[in-house]
Structures are given as C-alpha cells and as structure tokens.
C-alpha atoms as a PDB file:
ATOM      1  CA  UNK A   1       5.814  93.006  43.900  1.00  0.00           C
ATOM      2  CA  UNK A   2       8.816  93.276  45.726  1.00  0.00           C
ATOM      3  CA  UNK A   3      11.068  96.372  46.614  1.00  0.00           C
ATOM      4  CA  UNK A   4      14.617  96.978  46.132  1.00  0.00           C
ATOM      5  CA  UNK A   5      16.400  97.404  49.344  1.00  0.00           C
ATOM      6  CA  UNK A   6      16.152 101.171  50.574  1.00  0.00           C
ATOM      7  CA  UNK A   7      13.427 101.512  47.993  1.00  0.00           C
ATOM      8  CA  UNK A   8       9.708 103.195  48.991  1.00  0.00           C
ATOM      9  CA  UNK A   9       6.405 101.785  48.067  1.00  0.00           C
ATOM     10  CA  UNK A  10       5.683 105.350  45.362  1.00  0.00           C
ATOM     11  CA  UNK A  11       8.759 103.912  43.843  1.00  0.00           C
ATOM     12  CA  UNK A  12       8.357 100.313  43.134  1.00  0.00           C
ATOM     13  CA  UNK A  13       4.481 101.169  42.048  1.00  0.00           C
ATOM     14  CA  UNK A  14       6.300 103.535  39.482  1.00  0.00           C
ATOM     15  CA  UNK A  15       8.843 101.428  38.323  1.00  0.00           C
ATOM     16  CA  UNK A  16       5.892  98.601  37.833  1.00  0.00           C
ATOM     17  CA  UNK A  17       4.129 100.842  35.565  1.00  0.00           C
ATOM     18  CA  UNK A  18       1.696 102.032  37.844  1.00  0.00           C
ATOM     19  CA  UNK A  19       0.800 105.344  38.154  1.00  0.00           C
ATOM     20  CA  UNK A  20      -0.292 106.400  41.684  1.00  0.00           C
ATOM     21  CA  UNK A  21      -1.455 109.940  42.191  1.00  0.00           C
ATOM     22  CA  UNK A  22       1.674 111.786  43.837  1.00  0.00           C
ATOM     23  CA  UNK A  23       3.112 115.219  43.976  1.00  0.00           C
ATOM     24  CA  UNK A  24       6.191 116.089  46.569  1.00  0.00           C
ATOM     25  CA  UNK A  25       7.834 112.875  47.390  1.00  0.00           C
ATOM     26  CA  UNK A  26       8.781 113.953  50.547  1.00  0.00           C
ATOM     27  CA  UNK A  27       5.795 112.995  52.851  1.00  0.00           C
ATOM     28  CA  UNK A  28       4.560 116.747  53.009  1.00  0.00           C
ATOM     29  CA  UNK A  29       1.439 117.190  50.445  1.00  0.00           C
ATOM     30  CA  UNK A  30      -0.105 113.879  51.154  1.00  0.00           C
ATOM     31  CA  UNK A  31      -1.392 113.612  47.538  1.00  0.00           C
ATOM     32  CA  UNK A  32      -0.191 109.733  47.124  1.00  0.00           C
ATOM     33  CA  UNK A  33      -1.742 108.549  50.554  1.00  0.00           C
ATOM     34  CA  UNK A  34      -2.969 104.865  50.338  1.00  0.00           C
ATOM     35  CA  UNK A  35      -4.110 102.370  52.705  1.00  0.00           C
ATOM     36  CA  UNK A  36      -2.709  98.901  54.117  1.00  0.00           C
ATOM     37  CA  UNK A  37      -5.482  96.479  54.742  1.00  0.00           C
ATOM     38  CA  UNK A  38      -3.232  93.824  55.909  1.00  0.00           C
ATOM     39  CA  UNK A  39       0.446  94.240  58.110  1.00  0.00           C
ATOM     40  CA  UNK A  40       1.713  97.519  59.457  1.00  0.00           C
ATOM     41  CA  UNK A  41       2.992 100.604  57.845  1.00  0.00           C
ATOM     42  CA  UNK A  42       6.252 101.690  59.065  1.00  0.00           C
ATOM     43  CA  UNK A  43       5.255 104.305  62.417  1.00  0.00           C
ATOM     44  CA  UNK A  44       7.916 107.085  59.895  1.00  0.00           C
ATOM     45  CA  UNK A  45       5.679 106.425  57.005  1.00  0.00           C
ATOM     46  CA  UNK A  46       2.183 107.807  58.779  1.00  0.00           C
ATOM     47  CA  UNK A  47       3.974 111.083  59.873  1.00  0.00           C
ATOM     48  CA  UNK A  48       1.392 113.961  59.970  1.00  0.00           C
ATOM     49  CA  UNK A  49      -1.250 111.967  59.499  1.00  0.00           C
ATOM     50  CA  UNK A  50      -3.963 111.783  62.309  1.00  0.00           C
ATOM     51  CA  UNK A  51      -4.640 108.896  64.702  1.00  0.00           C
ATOM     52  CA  UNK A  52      -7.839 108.175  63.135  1.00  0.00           C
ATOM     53  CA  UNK A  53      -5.840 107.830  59.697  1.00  0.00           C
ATOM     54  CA  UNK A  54      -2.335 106.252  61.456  1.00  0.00           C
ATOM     55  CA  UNK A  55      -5.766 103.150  63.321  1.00  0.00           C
ATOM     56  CA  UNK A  56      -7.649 102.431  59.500  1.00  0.00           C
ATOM     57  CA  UNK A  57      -3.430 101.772  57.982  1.00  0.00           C
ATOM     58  CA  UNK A  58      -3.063 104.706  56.426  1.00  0.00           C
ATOM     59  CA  UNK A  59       0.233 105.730  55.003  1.00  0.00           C
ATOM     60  CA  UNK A  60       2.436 108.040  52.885  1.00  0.00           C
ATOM     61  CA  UNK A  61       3.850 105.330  50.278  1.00  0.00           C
ATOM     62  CA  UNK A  62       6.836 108.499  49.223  1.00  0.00           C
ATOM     63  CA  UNK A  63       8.363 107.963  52.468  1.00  0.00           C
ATOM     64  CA  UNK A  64       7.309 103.904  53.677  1.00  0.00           C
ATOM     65  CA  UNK A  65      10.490 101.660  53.163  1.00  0.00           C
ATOM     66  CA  UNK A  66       8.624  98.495  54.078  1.00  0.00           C
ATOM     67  CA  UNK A  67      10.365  95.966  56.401  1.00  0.00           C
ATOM     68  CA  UNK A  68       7.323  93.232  56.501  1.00  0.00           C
ATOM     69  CA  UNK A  69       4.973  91.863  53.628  1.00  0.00           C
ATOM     70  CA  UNK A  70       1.667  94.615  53.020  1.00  0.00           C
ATOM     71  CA  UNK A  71      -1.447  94.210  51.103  1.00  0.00           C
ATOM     72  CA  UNK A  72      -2.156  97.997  49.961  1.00  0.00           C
ATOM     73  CA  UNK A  73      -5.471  99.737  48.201  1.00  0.00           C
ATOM     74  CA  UNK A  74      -6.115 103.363  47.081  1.00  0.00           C
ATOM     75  CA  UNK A  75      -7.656 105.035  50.418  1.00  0.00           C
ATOM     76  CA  UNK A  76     -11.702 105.028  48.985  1.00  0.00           C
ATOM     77  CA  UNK A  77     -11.211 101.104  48.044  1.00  0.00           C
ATOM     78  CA  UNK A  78     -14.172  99.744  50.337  1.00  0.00           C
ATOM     79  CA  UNK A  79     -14.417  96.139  48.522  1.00  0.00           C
ATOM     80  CA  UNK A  80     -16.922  94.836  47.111  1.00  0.00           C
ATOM     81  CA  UNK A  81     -20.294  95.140  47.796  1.00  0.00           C
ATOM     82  CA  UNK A  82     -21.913  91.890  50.057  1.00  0.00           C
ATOM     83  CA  UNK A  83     -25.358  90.415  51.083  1.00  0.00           C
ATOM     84  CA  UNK A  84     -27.189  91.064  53.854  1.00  0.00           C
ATOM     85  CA  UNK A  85     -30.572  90.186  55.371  1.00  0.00           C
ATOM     86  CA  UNK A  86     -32.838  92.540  57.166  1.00  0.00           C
ATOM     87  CA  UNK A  87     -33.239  91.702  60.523  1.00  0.00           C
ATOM     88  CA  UNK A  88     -35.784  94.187  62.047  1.00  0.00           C
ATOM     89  CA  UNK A  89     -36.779  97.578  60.664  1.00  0.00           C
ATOM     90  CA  UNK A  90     -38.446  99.592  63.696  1.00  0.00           C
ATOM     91  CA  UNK A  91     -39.533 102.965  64.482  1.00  0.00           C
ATOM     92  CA  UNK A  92     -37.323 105.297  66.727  1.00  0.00           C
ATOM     93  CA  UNK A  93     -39.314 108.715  66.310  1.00  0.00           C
ATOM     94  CA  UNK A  94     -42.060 109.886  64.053  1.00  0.00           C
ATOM     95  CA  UNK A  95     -39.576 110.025  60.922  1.00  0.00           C
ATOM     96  CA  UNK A  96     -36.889 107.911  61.834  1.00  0.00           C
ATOM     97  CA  UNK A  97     -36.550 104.145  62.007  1.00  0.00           C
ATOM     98  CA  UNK A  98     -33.723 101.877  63.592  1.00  0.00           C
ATOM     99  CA  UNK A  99     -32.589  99.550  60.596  1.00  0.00           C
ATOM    100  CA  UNK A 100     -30.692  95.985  61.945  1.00  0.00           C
ATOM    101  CA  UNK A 101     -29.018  93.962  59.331  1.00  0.00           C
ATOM    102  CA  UNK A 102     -27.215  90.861  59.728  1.00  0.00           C
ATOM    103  CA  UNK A 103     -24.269  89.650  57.245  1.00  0.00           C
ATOM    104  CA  UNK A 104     -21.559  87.611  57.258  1.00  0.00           C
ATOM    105  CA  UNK A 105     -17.930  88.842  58.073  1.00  0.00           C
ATOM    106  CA  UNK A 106     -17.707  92.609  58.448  1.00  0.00           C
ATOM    107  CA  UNK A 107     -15.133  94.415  60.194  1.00  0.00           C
ATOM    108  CA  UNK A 108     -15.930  97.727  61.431  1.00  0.00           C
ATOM    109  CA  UNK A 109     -15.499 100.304  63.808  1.00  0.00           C
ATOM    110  CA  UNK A 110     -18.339 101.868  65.887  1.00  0.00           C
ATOM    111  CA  UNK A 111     -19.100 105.413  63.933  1.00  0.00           C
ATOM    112  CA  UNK A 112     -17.902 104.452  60.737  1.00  0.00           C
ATOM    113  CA  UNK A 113     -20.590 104.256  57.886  1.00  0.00           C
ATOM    114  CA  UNK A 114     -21.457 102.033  54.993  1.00  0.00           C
ATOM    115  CA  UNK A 115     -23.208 101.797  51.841  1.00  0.00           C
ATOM    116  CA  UNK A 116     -26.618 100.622  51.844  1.00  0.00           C
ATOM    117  CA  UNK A 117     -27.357  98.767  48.388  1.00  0.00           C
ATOM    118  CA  UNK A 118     -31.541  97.946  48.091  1.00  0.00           C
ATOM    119  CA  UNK A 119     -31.314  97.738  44.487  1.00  0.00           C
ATOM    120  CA  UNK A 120     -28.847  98.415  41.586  1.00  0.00           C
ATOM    121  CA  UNK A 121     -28.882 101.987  41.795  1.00  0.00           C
ATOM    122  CA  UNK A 122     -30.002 102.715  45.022  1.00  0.00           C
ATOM    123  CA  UNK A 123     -27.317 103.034  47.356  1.00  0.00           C
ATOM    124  CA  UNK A 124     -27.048 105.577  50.325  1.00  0.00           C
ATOM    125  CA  UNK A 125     -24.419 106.146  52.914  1.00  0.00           C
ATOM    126  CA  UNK A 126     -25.554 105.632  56.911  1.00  0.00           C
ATOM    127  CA  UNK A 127     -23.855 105.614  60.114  1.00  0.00           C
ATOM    128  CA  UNK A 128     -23.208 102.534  62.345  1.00  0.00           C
ATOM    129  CA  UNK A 129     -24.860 102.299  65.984  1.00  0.00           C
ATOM    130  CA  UNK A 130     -23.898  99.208  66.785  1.00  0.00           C
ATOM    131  CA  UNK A 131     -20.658  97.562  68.408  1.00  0.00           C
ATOM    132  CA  UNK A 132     -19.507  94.661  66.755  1.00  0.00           C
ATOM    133  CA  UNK A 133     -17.844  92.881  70.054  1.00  0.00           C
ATOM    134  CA  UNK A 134     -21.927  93.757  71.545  1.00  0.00           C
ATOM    135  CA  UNK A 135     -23.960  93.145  68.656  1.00  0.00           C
ATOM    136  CA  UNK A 136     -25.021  90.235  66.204  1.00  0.00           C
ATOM    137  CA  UNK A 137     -26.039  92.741  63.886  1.00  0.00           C
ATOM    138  CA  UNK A 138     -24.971  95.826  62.066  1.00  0.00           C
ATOM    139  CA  UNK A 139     -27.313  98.933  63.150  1.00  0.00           C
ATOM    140  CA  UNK A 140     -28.273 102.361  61.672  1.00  0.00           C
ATOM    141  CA  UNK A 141     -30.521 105.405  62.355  1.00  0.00           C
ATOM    142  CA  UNK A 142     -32.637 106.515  59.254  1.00  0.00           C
ATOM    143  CA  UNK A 143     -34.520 109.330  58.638  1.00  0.00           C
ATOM    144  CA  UNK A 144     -37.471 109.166  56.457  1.00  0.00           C
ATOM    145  CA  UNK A 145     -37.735 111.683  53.724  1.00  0.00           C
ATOM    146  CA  UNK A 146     -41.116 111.817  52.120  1.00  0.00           C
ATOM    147  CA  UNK A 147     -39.245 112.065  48.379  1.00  0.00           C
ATOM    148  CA  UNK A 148     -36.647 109.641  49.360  1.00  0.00           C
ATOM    149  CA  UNK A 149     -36.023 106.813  47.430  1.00  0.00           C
ATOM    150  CA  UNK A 150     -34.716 104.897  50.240  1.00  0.00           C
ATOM    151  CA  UNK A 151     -37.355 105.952  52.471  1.00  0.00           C
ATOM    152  CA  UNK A 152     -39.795 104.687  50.102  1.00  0.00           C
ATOM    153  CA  UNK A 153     -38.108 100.930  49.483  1.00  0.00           C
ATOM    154  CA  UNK A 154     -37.563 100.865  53.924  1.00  0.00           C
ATOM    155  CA  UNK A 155     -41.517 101.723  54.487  1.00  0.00           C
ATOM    156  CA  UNK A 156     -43.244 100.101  51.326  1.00  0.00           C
ATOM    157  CA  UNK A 157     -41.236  97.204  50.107  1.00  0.00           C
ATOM    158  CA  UNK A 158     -38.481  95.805  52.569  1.00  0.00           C
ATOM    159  CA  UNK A 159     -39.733  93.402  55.557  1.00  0.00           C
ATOM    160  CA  UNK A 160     -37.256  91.296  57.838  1.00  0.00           C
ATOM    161  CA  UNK A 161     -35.425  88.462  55.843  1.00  0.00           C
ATOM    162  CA  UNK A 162     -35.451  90.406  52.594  1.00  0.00           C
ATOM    163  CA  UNK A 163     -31.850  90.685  50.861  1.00  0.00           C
ATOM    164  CA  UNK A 164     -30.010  93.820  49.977  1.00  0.00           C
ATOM    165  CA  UNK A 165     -26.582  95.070  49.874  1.00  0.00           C
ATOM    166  CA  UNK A 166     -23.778  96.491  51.589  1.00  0.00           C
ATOM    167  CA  UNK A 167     -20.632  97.860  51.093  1.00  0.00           C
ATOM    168  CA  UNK A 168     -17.723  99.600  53.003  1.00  0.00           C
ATOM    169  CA  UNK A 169     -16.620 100.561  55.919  1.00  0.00           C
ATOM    170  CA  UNK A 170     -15.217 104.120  55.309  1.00  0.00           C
ATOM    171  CA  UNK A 171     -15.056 106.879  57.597  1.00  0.00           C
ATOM    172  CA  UNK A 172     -12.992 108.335  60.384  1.00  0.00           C
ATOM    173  CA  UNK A 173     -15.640 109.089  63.413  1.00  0.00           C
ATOM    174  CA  UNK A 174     -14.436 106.091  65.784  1.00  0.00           C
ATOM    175  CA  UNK A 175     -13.250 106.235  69.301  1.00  0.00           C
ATOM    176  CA  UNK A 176      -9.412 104.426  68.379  1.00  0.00           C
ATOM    177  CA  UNK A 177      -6.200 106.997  68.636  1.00  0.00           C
ATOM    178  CA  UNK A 178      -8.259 109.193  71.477  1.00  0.00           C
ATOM    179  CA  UNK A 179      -6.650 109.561  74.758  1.00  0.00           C
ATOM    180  CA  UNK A 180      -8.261 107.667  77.810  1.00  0.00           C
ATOM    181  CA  UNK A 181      -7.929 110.524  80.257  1.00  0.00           C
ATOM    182  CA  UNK A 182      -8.618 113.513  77.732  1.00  0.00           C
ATOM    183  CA  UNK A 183     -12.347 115.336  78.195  1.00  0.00           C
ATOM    184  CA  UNK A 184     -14.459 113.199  75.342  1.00  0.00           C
ATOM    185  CA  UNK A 185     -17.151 115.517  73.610  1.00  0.00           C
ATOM    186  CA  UNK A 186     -20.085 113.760  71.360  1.00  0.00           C
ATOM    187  CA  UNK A 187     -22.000 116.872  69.738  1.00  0.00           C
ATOM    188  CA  UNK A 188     -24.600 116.029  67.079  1.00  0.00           C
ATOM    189  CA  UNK A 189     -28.422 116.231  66.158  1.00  0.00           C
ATOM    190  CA  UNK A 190     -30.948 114.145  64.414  1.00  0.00           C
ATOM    191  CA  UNK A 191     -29.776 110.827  63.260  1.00  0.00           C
ATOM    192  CA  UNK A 192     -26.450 112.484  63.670  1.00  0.00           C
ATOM    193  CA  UNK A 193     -26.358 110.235  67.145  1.00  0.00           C
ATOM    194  CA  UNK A 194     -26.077 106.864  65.559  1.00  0.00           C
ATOM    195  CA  UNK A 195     -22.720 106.960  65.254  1.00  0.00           C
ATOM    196  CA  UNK A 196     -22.200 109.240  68.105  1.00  0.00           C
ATOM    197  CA  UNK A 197     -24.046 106.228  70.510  1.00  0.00           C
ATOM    198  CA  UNK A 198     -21.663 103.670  68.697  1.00  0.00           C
ATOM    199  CA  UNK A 199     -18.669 106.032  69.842  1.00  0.00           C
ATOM    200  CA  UNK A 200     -20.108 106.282  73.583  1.00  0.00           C
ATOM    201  CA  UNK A 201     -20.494 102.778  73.732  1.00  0.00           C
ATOM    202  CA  UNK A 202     -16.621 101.807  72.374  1.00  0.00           C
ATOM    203  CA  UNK A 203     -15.240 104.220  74.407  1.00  0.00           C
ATOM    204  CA  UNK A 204     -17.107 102.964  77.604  1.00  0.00           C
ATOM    205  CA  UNK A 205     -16.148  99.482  77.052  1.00  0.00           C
ATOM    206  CA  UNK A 206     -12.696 100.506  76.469  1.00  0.00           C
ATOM    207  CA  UNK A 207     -12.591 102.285  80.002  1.00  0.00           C
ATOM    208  CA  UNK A 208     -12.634 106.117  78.508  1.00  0.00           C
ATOM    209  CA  UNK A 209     -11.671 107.461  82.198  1.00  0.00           C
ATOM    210  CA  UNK A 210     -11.940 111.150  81.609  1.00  0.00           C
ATOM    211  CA  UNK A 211     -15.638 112.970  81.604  1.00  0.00           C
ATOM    212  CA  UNK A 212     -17.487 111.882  78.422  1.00  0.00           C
ATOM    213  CA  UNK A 213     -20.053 114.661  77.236  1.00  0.00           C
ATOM    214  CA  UNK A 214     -23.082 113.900  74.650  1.00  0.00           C
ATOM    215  CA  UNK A 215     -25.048 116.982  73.301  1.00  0.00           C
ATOM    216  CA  UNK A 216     -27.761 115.965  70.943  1.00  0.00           C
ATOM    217  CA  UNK A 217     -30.291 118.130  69.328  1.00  0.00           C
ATOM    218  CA  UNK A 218     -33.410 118.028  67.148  1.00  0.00           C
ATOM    219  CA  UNK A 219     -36.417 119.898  66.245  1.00  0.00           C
ATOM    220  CA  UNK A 220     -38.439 118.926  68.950  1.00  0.00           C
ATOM    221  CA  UNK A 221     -38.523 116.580  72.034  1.00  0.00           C
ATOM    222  CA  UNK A 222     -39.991 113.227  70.288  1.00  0.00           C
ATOM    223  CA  UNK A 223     -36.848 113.645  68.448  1.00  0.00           C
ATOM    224  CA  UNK A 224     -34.617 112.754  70.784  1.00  0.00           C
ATOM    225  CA  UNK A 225     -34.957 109.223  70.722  1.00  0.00           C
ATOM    226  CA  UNK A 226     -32.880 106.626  72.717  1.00  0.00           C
ATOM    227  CA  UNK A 227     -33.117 108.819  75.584  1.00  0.00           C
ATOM    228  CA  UNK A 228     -33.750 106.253  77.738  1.00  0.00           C
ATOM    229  CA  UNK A 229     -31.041 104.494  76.763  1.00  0.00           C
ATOM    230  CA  UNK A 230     -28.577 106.903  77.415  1.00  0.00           C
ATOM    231  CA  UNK A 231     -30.041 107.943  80.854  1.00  0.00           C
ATOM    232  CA  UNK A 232     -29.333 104.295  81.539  1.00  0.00           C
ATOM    233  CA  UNK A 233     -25.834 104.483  80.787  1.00  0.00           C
ATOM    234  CA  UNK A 234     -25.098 108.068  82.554  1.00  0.00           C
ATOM    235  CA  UNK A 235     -26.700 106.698  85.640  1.00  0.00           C
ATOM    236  CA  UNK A 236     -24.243 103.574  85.388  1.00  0.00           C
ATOM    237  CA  UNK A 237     -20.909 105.604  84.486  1.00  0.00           C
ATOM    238  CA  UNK A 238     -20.573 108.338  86.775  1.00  0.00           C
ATOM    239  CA  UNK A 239     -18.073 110.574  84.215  1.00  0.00           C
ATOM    240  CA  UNK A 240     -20.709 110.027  80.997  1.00  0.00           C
ATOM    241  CA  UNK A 241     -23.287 113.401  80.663  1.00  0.00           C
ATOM    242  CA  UNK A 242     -26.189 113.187  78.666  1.00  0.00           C
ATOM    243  CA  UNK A 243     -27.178 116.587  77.431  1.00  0.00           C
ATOM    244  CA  UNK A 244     -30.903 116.542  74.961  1.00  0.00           C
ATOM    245  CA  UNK A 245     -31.185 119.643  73.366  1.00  0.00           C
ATOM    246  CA  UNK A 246     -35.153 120.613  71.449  1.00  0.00           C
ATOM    247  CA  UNK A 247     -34.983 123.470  69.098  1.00  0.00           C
ATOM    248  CA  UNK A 248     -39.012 124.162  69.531  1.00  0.00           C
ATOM    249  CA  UNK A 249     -38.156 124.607  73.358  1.00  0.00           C
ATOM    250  CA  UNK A 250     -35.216 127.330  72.846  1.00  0.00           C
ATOM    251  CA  UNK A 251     -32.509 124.310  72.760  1.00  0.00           C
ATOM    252  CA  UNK A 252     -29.877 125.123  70.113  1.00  0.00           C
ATOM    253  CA  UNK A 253     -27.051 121.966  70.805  1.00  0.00           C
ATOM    254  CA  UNK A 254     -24.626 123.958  68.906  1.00  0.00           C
ATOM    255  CA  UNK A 255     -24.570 127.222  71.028  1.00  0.00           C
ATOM    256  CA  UNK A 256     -25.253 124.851  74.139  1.00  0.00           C
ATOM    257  CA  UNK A 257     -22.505 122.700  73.339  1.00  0.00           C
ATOM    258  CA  UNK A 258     -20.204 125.628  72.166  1.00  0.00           C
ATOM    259  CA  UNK A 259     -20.879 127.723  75.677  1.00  0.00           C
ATOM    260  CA  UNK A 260     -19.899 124.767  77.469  1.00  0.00           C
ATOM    261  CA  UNK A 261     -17.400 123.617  75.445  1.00  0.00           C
ATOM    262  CA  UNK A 262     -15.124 126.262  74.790  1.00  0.00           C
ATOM    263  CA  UNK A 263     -13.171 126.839  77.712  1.00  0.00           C
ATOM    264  CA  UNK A 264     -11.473 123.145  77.554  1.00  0.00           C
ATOM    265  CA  UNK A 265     -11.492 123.010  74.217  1.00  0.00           C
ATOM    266  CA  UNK A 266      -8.071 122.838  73.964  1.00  0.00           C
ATOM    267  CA  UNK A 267      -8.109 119.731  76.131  1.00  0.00           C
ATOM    268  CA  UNK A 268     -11.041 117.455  74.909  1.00  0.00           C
ATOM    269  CA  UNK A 269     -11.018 115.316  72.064  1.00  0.00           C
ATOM    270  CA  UNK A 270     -14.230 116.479  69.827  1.00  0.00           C
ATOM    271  CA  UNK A 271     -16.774 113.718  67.206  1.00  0.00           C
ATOM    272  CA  UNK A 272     -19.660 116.031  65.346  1.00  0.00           C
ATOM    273  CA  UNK A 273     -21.730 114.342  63.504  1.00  0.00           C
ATOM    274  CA  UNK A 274     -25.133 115.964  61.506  1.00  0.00           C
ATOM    275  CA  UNK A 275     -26.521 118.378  59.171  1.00  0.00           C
ATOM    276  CA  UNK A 276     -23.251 120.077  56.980  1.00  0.00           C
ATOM    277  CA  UNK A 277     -24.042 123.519  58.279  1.00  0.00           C
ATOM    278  CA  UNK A 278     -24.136 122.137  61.941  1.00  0.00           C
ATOM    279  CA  UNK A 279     -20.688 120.566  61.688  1.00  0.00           C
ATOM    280  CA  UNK A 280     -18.776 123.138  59.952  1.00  0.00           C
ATOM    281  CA  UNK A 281     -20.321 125.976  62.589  1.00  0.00           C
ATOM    282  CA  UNK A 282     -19.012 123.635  65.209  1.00  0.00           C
ATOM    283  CA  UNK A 283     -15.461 122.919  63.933  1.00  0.00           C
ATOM    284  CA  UNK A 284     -14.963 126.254  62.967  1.00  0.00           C
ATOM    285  CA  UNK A 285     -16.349 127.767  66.588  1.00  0.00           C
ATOM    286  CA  UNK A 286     -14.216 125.226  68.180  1.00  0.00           C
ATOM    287  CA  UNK A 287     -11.114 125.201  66.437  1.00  0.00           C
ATOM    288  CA  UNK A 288     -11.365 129.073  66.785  1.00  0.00           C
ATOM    289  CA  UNK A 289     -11.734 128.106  71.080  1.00  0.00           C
ATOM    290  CA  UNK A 290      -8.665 126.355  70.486  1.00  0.00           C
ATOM    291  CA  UNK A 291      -8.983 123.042  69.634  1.00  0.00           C
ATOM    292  CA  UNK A 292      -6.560 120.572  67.732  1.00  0.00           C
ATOM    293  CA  UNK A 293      -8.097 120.469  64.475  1.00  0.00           C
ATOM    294  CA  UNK A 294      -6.683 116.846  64.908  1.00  0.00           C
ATOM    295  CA  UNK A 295      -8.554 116.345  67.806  1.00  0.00           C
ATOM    296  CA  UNK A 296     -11.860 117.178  65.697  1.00  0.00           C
ATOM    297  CA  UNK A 297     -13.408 114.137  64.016  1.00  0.00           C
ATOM    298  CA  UNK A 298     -16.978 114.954  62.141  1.00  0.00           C
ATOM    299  CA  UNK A 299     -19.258 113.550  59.536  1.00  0.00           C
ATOM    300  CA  UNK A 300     -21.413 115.162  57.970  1.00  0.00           C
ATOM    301  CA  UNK A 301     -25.043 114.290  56.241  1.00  0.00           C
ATOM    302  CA  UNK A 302     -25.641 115.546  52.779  1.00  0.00           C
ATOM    303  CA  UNK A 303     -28.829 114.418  51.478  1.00  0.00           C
ATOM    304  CA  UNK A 304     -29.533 112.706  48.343  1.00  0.00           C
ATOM    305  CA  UNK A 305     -30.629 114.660  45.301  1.00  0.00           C
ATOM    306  CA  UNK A 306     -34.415 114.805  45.708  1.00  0.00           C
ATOM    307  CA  UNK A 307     -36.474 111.859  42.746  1.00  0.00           C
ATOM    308  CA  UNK A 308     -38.185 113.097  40.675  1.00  0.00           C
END
C-alpha cells in the first residue's frame, strides 16, 4: 500500500481496513510495535526501543513516516516452517547432546533460537551455538529429559540424514547494538551456554575490545561441557575469562557471578541465559547493582509440559 505524504504506517494500515493492535499513538506504550524484514525504519520511529529491538527492524508504526519502500510483519511472524536434515547428533555430557542441522537459506544471529519441528506436533524452542559466517550448519545444545518427547524422537528415532523441521529465528540474546569497549558479561548454566558460546564467538570475531566474562554453572563438573573449547579461546584472547562454576563442589554461578559482577555493573553490557528462576534472580540482583535494564539481554528455558 502506499502512504499519503506526512502519513504514518498505524495510519495507512487503518485506513486499509486493517486493524493493528495500538493504544497511544504517540510512540510511548509500544502496544502497535511491528517489524521490517526488508529496508530501514526511520532512526525517529525506533525511539525507546532497545538496540537489540532497533538490529532485528523493529519499529513503532504510530510515529514511522516512511521515506523508502518496507516489507513489514507483526513482531512474532517467524515464516514458515522449512526442511532440514540432521547432520550429526552427538553427546556433550551425560544428558545433553550437541544437535547439527543443515538447511538451506537461514539468516540468523548467534544466540537467537528456533523452532525445532520432528513431527506435526512436536515442536520445541532451542538456542543457536553456531555462527553462521563459521559454520555450515545450524547448532544447538539439548538436554535430555527422560519424559521428553523430544528427547525420546533425538535418542530413539532420529539418525543423521533424517528430515525434520524448522522454523524462526526469534529472540533478542545476540551480540549486535553492544558497545565494543563496554565490560561484556555471559552468565548462564546448563544448556543455557549454547547461545551464550554463539555470543562469545560473534563478539570475538567482531573485535569485542573490552574484557569479555563467561560464568557457567551446572550441577556438577561433567556438566560443564565445551570446557576445552573455551580454555582454547581464553588462552588465544587475552581480555576473554572463562569462569566454570559446579553446584556439587559449593559453585553457585549466580552468587559467583553477582559478587563479581556488581561493582561494574553499571558499565558492562549483561546476556543470561538458563533456568527462569536463574535469570530473573540475576536481572533483578543486577539491575538492583545498577545496571541498564537495557543493557540486560536474557532468555530463559521453560520446559515443556511433561507427556503423559
């Protein structure tokens, strides 16, 4: 459609007959937020919104005059769902196994997640590992639930070159919008790192310059997995810090990370990623340290309602 000179975006959707959720009109409640997926938003029409938001084309369509052509969708609108092959299914620790999946074009940032589809009906949401400028394949981290339906289909039924699904990407917990000389602090346990290592990586190969700190946690030391990997890379960068935290050896990541954390908080630019009750501790000990709630970026893992 086109606009009327001096005409927003909430306006021509309305007088098309659409109806758009909105509330103020004045760029203030963000109710009617939506998302460009191709040209820019005018830089007035992402006011208050964060970086993460401003990098995925976010945008307040009340107050976005457009001056170039924009394909828009509603903010959730992932697309639709596409094929993939399984490319290796290995194990990481003793209930956790690194999934690699290869598909056609998929644009992504490293720490956003996706839907994994194995079968109509079975879908579940997992973080991305991988770097798509480093890696021919999309990678995740996934626990194993005894119950879980997933778990089941990943350790019973699905084998390399077997089709499934996926969909996506969605999800704020990416390295874009953060500040190359600001502290950098990656706190998360469990498979909470896969899309904290996807983070470390982007920001390394973007030239992060300012100390990078990783705190990860889990219940006990075989459960910090890729810890090779990551002594690797804080041997090779100097200002990266690898902190492993085991629970069944006293190590609680969230008070270590929160004792070290706090007096810069302020200063440092903040990804948590884990358990619900891990990240909302965290955000709310560190916001009340003094960090940007802006500067906060977190997922949280909900598991799936237990089969039956």
């Amino acid at each position: 459609m086109e606009t009327a000179p001096g005409e927003t975006v909430l306006d021509a959707l309305l007088r098309a007959g659409l109806e758009p959720p909105h509330s103020c009109r004045a760029g203030q409640c963000q109710t009617c937020m939506l998302r460009a997926t191709e040209g820019r938003p005018p830089v007035e029409s992402q006011n208050g919104l964060t970086e993460a938001q401003k990098a995925q084309g976010f945008f307040l369509p009340c107050i976005c005059r457009p001056t170039a052509p924009m394909i828009i969708a509603l903010p959730d609108d992932a697309g639709a769902p596409q094929e993939a092959a399984i490319r290796e299914i290995e194990p990481l620790a003793d209930d956790i196994v690194r999934l690699r999946i290869e598909t056609g074009s998929f644009a992504y940032r490293p720490g956003q997640f996706l839907e994994l589809i194995a079968e109509p009906g079975l879908g579940r949401h997992y973080s991305l590992a991988s770097h798509p400028e480093e890696d021919a394949f999309l990678e995740m981290h996934i626990r194993l639930h005894p119950n879980g339906r997933m778990s089941r289909r990943l350790t019973d039924g699905l084998r390399p070159g077997h089709k499934l699904h996926i969909a996506g990407p969605r999800g704020s917990c990416f390295y874009e919008g953060v500040n190359k000389d600001q502290p950098l602090t990656l706190i998360g346990a469990g498979t909470g790192l896969a899309p904290l290592y996807g983070v470390l990586r982007d920001a390394l190969q973007r030239g992060h310059r300012g100390p990078i700190r990783l705190y990860h946690g889990a219940r006990g030391a075989n459960g910090l997995y890729l810890a090779d990997e990551l002594r690797a890379l804080a041997k090779a960068h100097g200002h990266f810090v690898y902190i492993p935290a085991a629970l069944d050896a006293g190590g609680d990541v969230a008070a270590l990370a929160l004792e070290a954390e706090a007096p810069s908080a302020a200063d440092s630019a903040f990804f948590l990623c884990g358990g619900e009750n891990l990240v909302k501790r965290l955000k709310r000990d560190l916001f009340m340290a003094g960090a940007s709630l802006k500067a906060i970026r977190s997922d949280a893992f909900m598991p799936a309602a237990p089969s039956a």
